[in-house]
N, C-alpha and C. Protein backbone atom coordinates (compact mmCIF):
# COMPACT_ATOMS: atom_id res chain seq x y z
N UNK A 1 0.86 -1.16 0.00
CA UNK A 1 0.00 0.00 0.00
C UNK A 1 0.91 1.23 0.00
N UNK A 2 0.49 2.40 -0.35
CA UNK A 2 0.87 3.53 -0.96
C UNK A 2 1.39 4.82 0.82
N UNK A 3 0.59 4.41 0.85
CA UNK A 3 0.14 5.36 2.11
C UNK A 3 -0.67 4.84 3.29
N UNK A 4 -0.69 5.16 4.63
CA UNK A 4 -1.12 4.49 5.80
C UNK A 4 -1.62 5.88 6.41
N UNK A 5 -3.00 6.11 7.06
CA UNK A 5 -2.90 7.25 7.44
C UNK A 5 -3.77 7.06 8.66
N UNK A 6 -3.40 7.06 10.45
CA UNK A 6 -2.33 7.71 10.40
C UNK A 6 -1.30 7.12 11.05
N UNK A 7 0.13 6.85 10.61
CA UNK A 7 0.44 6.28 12.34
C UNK A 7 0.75 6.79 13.37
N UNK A 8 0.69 7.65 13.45
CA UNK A 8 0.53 8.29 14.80
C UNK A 8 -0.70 7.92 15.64
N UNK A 9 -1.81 7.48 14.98
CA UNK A 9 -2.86 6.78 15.85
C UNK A 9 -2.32 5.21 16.54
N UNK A 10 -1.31 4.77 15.47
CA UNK A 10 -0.80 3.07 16.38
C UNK A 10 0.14 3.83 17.46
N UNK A 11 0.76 4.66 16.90
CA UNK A 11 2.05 5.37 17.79
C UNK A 11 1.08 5.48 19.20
N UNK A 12 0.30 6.28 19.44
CA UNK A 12 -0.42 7.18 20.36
C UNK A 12 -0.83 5.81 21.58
N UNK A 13 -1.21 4.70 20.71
CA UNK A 13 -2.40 3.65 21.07
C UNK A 13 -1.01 2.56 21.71
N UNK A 14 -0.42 2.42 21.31
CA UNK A 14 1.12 1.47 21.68
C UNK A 14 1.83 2.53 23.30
N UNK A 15 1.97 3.48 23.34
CA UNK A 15 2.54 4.03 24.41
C UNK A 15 1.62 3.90 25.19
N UNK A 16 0.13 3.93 24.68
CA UNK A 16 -0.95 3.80 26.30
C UNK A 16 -0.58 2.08 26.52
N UNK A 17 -0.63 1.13 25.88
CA UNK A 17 -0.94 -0.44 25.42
C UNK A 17 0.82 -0.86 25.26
N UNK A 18 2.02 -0.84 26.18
CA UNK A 18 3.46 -0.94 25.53
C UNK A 18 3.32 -2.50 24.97
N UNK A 19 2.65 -3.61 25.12
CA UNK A 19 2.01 -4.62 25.07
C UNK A 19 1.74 -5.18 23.06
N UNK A 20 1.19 -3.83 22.98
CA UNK A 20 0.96 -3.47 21.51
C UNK A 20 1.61 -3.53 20.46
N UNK A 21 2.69 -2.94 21.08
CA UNK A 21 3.91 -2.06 20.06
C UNK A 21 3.92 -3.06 19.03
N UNK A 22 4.59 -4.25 19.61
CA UNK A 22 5.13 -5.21 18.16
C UNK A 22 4.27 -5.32 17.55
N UNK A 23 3.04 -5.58 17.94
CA UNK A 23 2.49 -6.26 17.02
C UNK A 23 1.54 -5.06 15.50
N UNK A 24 1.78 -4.04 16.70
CA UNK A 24 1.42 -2.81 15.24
C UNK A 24 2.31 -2.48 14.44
N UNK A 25 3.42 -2.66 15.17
CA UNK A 25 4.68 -2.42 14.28
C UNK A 25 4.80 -3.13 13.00
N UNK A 26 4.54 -4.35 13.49
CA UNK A 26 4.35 -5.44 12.47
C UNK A 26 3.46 -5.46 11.20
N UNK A 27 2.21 -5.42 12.10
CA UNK A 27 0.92 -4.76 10.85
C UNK A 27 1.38 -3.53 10.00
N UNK A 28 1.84 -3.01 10.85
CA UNK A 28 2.02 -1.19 9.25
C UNK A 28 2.98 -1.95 8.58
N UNK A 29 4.60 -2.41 9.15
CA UNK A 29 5.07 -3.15 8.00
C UNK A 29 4.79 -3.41 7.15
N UNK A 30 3.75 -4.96 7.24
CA UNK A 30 3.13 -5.76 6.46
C UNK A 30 2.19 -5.10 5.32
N UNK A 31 1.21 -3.90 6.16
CA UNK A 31 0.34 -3.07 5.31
C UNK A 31 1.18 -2.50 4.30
N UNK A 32 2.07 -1.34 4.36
CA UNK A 32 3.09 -1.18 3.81
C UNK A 32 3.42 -1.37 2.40
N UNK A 33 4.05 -2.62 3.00
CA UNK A 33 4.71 -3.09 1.75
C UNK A 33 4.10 -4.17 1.34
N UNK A 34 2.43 -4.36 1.22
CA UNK A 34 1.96 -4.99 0.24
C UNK A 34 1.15 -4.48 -0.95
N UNK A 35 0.37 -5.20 -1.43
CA UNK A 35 0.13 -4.40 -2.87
C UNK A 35 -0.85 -4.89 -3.11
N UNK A 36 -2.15 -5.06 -1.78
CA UNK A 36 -3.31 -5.68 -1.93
C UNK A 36 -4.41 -5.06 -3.09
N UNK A 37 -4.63 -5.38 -3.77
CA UNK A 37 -5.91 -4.86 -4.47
C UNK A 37 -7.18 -5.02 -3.97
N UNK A 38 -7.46 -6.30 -3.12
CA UNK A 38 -9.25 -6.41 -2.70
C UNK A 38 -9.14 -6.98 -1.71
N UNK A 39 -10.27 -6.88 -0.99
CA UNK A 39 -10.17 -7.37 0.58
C UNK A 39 -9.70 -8.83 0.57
N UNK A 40 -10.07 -9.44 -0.44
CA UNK A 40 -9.65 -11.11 -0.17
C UNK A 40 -8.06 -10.86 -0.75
N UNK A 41 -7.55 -10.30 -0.73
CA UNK A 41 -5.96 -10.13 -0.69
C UNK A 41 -5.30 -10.05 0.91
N UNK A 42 -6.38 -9.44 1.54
CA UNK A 42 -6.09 -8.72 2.77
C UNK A 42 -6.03 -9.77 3.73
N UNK A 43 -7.35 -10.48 3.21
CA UNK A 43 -7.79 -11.80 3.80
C UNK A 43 -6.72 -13.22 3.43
N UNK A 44 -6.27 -12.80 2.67
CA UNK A 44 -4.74 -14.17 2.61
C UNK A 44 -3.80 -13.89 3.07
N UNK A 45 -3.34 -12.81 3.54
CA UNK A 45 -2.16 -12.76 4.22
C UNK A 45 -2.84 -12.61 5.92
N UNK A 46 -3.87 -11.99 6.38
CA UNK A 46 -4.21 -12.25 7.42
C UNK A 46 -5.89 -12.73 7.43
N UNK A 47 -5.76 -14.05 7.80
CA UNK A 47 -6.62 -14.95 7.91
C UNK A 47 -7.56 -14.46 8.79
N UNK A 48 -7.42 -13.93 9.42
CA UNK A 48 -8.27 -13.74 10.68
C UNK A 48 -9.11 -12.91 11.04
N UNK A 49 -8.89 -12.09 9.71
CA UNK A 49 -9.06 -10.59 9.72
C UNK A 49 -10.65 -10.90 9.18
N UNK A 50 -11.61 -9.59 9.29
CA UNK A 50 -12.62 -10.01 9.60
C UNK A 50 -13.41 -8.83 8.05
N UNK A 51 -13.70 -8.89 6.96
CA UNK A 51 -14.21 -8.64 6.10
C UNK A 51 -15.60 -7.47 5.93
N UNK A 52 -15.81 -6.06 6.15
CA UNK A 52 -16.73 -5.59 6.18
C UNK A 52 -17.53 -5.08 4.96
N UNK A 53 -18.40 -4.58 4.86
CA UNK A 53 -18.69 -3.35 3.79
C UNK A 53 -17.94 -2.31 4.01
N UNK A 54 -17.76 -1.70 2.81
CA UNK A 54 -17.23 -0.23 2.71
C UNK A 54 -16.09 -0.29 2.73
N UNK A 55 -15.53 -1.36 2.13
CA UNK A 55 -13.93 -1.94 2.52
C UNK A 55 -13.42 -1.51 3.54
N UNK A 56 -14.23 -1.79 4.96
CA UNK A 56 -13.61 -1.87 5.77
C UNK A 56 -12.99 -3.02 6.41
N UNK A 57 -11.96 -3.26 7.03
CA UNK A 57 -11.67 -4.67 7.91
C UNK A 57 -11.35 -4.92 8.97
N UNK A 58 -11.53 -5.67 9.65
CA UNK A 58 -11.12 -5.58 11.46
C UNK A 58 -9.94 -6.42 11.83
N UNK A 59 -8.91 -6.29 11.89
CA UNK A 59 -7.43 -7.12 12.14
C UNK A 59 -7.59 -7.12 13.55
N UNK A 60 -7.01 -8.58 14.55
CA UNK A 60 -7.14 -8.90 15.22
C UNK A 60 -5.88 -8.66 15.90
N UNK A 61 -5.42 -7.84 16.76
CA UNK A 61 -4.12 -8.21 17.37
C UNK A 61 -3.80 -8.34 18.88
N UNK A 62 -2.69 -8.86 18.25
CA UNK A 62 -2.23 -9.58 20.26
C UNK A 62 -3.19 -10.27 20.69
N UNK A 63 -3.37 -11.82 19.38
CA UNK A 63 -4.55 -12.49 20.36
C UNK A 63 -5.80 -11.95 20.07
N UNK A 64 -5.95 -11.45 19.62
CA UNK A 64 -7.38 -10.68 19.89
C UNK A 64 -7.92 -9.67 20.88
N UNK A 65 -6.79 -9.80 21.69
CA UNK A 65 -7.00 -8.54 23.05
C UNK A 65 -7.52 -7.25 22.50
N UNK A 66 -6.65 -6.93 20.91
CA UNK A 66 -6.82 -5.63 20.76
C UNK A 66 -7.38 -5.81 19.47
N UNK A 67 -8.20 -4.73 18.92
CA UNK A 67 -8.46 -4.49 17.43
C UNK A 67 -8.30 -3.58 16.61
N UNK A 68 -8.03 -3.30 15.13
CA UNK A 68 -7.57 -2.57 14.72
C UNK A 68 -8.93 -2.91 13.52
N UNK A 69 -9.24 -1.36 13.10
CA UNK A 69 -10.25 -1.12 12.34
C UNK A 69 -9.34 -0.19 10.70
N UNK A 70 -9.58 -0.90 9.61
CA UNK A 70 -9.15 0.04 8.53
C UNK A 70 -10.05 0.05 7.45
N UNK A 71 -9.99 1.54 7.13
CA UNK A 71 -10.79 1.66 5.87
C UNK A 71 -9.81 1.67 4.42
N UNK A 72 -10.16 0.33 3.47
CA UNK A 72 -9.26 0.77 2.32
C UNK A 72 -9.94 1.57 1.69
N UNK A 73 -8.70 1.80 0.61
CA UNK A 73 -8.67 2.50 -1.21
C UNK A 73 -7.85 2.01 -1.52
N UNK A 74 -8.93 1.05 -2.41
CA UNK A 74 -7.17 -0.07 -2.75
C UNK A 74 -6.85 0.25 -3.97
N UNK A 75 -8.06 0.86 -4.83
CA UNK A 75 -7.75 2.06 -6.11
C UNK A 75 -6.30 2.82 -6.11
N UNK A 76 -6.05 4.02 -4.63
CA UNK A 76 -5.38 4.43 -4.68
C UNK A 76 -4.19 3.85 -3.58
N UNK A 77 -4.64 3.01 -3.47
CA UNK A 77 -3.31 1.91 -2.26
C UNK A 77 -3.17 2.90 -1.07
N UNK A 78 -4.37 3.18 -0.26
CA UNK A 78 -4.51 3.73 0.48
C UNK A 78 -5.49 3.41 2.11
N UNK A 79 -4.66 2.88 3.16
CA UNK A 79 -5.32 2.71 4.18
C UNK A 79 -5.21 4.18 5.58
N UNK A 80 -6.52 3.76 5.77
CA UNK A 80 -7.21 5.07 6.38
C UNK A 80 -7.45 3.89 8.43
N UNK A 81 -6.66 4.34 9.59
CA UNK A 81 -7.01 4.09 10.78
C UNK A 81 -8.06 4.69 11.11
N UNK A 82 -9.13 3.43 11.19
CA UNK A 82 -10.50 4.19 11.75
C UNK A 82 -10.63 4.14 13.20
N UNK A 83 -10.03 2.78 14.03
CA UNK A 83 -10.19 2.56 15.38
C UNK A 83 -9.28 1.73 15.90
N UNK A 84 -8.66 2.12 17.13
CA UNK A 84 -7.56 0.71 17.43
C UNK A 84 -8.04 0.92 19.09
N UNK A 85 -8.33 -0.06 19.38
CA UNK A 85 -8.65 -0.37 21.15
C UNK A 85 -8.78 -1.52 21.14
N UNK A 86 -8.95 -1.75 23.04
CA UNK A 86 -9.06 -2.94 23.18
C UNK A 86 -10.36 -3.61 22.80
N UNK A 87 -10.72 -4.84 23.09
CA UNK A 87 -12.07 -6.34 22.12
C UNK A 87 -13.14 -5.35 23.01
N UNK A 88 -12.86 -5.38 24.14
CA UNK A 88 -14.44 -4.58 25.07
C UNK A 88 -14.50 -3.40 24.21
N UNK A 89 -14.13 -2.16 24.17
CA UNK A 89 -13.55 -0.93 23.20
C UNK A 89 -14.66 -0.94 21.98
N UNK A 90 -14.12 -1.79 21.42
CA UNK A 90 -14.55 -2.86 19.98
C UNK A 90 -15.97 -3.05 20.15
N UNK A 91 -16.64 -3.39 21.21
CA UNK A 91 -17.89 -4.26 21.35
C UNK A 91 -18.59 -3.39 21.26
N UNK A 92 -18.16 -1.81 22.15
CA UNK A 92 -19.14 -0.82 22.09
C UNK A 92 -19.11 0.19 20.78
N UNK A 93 -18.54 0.13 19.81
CA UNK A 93 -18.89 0.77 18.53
C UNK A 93 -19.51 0.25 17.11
N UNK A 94 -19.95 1.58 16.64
CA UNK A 94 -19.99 0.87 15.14
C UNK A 94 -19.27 1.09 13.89
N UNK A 95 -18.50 -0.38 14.02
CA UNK A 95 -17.42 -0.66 12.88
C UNK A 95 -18.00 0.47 11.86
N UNK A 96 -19.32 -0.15 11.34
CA UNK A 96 -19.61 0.46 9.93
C UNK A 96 -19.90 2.04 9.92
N UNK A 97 -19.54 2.61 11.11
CA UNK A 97 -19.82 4.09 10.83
C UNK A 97 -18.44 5.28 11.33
N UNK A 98 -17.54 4.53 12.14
CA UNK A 98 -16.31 5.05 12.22
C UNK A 98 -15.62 5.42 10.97
């Protein structure tokens, strides 16, 4: 992907969560430097990850403790941080309107 916007939201979310760090670290990596075109791209490199409308997707990390919400543009290879907290966090919003 082209662009990640923002990390300063994993940055922000990892110093409250130090627990976090790797494993966001890891995800922007991975986001990064792939070259997904459609959610089932997204969905083969992470299995787990959870498929919405509006190309949105819910990545599972650390276990599932925590979640990470992204909106693509895979047109312009562009992921947008809609939400990163912990699974309780998670329970009380709506994915599809963040």
């Amino acid at each position: 992907m082209e662009r990640i916007f923002a990390k300063s939201a994993l940055r922000e979310y990892w110093e409250k969560h130090p627990d976090t760090e790797q494993y966001l670290k890891t995800w922007y990596d991975s986001a990064l430097n792939s070259d997904w075109r459609t959610p089932n791209e997204v969905k083969q490199t992470y299995v787990n990850a959870t498929i919405l409308k509006d190309s949105r997707i819910v990545f599972n990390i650390k276990g599932n403790s925590h979640r990470l919400v992204a909106k693509f543009n895979f047109e312009k290879q562009w992921i947008f941080i809609r939400f990163i907290g912990t699974h309780s966090e998670y329970d009380r919003i709506d994915v599809n309107t963040i």
